[in-house]
Protein backbone atom coordinates (compact mmCIF):
# COMPACT_ATOMS: atom_id res chain seq x y z
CA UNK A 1 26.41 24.38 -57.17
CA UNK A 2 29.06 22.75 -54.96
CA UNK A 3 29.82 26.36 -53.55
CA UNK A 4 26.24 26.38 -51.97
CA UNK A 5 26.29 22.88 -50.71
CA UNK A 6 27.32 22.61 -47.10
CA UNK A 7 27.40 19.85 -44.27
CA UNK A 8 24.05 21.65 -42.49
CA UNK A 9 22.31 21.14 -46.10
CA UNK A 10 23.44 17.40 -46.12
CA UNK A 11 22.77 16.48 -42.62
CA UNK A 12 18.64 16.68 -42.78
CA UNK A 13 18.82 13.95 -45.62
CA UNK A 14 21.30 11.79 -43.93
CA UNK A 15 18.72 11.77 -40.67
CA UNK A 16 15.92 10.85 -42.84
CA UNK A 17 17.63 8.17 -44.04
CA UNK A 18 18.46 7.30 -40.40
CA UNK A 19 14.96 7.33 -39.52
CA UNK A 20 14.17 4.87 -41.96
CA UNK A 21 16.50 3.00 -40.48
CA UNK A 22 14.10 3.24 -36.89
CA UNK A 23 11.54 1.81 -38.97
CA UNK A 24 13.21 -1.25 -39.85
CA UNK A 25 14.47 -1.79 -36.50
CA UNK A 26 11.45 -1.48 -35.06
CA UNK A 27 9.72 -3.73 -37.57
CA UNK A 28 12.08 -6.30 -36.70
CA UNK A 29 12.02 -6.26 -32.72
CA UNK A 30 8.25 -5.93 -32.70
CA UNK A 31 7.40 -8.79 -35.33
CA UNK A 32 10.34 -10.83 -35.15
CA UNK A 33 11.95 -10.88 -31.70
CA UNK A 34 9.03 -11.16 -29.61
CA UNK A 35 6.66 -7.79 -29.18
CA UNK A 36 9.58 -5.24 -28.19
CA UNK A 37 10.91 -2.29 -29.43
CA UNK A 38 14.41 -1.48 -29.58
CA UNK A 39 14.59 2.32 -31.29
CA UNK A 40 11.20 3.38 -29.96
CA UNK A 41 11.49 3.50 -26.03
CA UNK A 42 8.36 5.23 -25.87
CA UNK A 43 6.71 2.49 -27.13
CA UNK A 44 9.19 0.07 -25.50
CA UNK A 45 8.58 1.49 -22.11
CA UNK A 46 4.34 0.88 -22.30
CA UNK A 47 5.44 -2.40 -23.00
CA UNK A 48 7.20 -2.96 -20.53
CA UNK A 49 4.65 -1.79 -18.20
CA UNK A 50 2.10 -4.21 -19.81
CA UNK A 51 5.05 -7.10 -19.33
CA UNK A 52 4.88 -6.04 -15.43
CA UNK A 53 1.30 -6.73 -15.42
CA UNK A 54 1.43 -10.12 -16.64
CA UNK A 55 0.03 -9.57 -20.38
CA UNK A 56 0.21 -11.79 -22.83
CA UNK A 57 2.76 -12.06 -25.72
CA UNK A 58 5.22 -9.23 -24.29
CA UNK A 59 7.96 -10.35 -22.23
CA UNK A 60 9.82 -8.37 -18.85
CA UNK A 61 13.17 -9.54 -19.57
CA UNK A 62 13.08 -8.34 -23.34
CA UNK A 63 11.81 -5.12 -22.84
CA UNK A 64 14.41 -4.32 -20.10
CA UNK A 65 17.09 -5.93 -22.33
CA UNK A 66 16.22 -3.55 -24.69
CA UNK A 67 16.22 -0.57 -22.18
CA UNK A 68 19.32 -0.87 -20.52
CA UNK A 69 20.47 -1.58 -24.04
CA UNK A 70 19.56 1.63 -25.40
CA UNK A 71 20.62 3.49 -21.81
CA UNK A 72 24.34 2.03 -22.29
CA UNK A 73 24.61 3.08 -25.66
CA UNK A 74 22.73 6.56 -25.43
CA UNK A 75 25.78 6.95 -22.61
CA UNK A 76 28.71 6.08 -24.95
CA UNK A 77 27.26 7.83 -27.64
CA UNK A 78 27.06 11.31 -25.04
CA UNK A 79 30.21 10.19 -23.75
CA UNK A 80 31.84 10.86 -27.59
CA UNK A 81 29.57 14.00 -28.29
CA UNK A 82 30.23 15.65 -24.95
CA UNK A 83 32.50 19.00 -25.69
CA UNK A 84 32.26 18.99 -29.09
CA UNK A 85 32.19 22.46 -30.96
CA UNK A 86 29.91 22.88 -34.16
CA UNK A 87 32.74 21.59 -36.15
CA UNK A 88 33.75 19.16 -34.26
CA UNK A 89 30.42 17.73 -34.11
CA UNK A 90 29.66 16.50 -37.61
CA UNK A 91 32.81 14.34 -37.29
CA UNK A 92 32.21 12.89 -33.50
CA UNK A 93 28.35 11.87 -34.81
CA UNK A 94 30.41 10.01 -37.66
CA UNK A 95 32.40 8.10 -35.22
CA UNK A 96 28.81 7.62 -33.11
CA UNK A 97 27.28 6.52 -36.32
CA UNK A 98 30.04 4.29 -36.78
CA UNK A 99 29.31 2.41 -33.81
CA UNK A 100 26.20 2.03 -34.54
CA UNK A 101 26.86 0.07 -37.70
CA UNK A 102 29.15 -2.27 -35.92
CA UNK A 103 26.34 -3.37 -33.66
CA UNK A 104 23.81 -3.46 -36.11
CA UNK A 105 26.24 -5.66 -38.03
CA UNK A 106 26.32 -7.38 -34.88
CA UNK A 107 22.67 -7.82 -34.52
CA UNK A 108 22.64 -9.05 -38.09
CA UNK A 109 25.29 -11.81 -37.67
CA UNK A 110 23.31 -12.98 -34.79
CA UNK A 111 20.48 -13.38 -37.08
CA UNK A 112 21.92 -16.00 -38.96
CA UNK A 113 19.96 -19.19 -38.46
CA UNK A 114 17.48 -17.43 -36.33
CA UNK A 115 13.72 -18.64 -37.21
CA UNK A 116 11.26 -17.67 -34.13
CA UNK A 117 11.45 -16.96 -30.58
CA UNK A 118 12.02 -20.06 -28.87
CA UNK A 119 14.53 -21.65 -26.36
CA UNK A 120 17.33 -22.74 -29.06
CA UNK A 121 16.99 -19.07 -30.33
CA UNK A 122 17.21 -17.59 -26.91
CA UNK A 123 20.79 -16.32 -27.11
CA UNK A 124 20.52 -14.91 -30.43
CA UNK A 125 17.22 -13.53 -29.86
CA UNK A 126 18.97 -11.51 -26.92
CA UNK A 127 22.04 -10.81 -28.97
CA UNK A 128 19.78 -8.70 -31.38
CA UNK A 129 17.69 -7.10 -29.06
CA UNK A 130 20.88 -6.02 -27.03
CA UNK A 131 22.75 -5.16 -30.25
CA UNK A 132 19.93 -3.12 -31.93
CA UNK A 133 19.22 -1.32 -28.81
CA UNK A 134 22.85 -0.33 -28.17
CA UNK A 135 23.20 1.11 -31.68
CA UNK A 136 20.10 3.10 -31.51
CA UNK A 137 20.62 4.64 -28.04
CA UNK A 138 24.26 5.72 -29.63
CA UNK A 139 22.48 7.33 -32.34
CA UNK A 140 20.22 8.92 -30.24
CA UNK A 141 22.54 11.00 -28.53
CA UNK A 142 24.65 11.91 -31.55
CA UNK A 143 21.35 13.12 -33.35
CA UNK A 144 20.18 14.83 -29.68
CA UNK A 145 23.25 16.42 -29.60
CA UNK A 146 22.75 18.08 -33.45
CA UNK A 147 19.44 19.15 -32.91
CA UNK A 148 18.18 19.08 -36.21
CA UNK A 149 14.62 20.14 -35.55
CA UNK A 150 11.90 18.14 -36.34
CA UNK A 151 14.62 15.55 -36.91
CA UNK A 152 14.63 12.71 -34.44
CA UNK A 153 15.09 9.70 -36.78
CA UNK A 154 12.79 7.95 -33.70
CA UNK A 155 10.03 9.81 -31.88
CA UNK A 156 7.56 11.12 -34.44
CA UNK A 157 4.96 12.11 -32.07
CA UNK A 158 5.94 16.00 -31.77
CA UNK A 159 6.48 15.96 -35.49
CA UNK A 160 3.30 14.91 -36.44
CA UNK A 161 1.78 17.39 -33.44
CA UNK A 162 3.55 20.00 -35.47
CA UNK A 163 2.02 19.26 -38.73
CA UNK A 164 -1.81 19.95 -37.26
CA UNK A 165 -0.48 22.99 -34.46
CA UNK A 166 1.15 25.03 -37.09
CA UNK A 167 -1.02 24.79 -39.57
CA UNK A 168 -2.67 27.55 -41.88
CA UNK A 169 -6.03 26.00 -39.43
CA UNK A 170 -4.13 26.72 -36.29
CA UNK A 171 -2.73 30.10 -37.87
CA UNK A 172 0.05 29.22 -37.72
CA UNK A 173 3.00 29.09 -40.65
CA UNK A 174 4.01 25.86 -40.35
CA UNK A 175 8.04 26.48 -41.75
CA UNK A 176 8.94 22.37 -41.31
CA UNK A 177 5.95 21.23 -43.16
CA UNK A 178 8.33 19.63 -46.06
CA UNK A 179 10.68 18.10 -43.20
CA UNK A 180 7.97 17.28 -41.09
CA UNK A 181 5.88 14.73 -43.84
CA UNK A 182 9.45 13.40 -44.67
CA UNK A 183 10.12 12.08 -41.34
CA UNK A 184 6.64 10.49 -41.24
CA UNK A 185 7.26 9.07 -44.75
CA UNK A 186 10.67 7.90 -44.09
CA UNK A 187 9.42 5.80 -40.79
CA UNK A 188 6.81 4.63 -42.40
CA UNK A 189 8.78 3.56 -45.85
CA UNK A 190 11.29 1.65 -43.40
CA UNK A 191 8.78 -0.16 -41.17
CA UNK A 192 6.95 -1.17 -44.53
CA UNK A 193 10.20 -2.35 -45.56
CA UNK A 194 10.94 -4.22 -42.64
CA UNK A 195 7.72 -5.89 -43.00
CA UNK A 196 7.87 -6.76 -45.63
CA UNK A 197 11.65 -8.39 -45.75
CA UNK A 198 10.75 -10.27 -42.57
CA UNK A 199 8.74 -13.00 -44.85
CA UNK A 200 11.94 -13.83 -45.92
CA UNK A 201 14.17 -13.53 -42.86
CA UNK A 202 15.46 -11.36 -40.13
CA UNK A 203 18.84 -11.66 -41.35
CA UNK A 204 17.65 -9.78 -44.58
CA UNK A 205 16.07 -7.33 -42.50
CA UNK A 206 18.42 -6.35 -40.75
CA UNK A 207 21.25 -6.33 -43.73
CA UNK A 208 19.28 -3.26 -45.49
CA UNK A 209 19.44 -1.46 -41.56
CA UNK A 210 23.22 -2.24 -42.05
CA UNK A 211 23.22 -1.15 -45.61
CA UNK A 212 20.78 2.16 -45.25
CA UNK A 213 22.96 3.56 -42.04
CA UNK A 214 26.40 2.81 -43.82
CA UNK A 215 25.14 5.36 -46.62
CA UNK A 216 24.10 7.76 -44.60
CA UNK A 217 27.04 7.73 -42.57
CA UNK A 218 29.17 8.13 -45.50
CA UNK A 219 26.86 11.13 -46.60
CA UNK A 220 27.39 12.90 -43.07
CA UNK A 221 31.10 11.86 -43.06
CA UNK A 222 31.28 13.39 -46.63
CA UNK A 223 29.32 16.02 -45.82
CA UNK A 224 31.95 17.06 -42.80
CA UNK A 225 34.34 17.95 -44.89
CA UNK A 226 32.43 20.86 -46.55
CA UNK A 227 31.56 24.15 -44.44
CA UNK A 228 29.44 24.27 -41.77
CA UNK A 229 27.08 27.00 -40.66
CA UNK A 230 25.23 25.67 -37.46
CA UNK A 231 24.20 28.72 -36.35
CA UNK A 232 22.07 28.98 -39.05
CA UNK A 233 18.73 27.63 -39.15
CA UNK A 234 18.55 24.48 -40.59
């Protein structure tokens, strides 16, 4: 058994975990730290266009908090990825993961004492929204850079376009089906989580982000040290 178990075959299950970990995130930006999304700059970006507008309830300085947030760390996390071979790249997303638990641990700290988004709140409220972003613009690049298909951990809208365009009604074969449905489960299983842990605090929240991307980590760090075929198709 251990003879057929290699990093490629570890890696999917350590980015579905990760993606999870988008859910959370984004459950607690969007409910908790004032209508912005921190993983999701899709999302983050049509806010930020409504902000510009004037609406309601979404705020300009946030959402661009939360972009230049996920741009800086998106940069380091290229910076440490840039030149690596396939070997060299299950070890280099380790370090990049790394980061990213330090500033989610960051963004957690912050959330000590933090109740609602309000002017004694301010600089914590911006602490997490900086810190989240950072660590999920790192991650970003790592998982950009291993190109895991169907595997974002944070855009799900070309996965779930998959599931309908390759389907036995679009003739096609669909081969990611299995991946494809986990993603969507995995984001949703987070988010639900987040929601849910948010009635009792943001500090919870954002512990089980800390907790979730520490495992994983340590499965993709383990995973390293066993061969790697990246060649193949994964």
């Amino acid at each position: 058994m251990w003879k057929a178990l290699t990093a490629d075959s570890i890696l999917p299950y350590a980015l579905l975990g990760m993606t999870a970990v988008t859910g959370l995130v984004d459950a607690v930006s969007f409910l908790s730290l004032g209508h912005v999304f921190t993983a999701n700059m899709t999302g983050n970006i049509v806010l930020l266009a409504f902000a510009s507008t004037g609406v309601p309830q979404v705020s300009l300085a946030r959402s661009i908090t939360a972009l230049c947030g996920f741009l800086a760390g998106a940069a380091v996390g290229g910076r440490i990825m840039a030149g690596a071979n396939a070997v060299a790249q299950f070890r280099a997303a380790s370090l990049v993961f790394a980061l990213e638990i330090v500033f989610l641990v960051g963004a957690t700290l912050a959330a000590l004492g933090y109740n609602a988004v309000s002017s004694p709140h301010l600089l914590r409220l911006y602490a997490m929204i900086a810190f989240t972003a950072i660590a999920m613009g790192m991650r970003n690049a790592a998982v950009r850079k291993l190109a895991v298909p169907d595997l974002t951990t944070t855009v799900l809208t070309l996965t779930i376009t998959g599931i309908a365009a390759d389907s036995s009604l679009a003739r096609g074969t669909n081969p990611h089906l299995q991946r494809r449905i986990a993603a969507v489960v995995a984001m949703f299983a987070g988010a639900t989580l987040g929601s849910i842990t948010l009635r009792l605090s943001v500090f919870l929240a954002l512990a089980f982000s800390v907790v979730l991307s520490s495992l994983c980590s340590l499965a993709l760090l383990i995973s390293s040290r066993f061969p790697c075929a990246r060649k193949a198709e994964m």
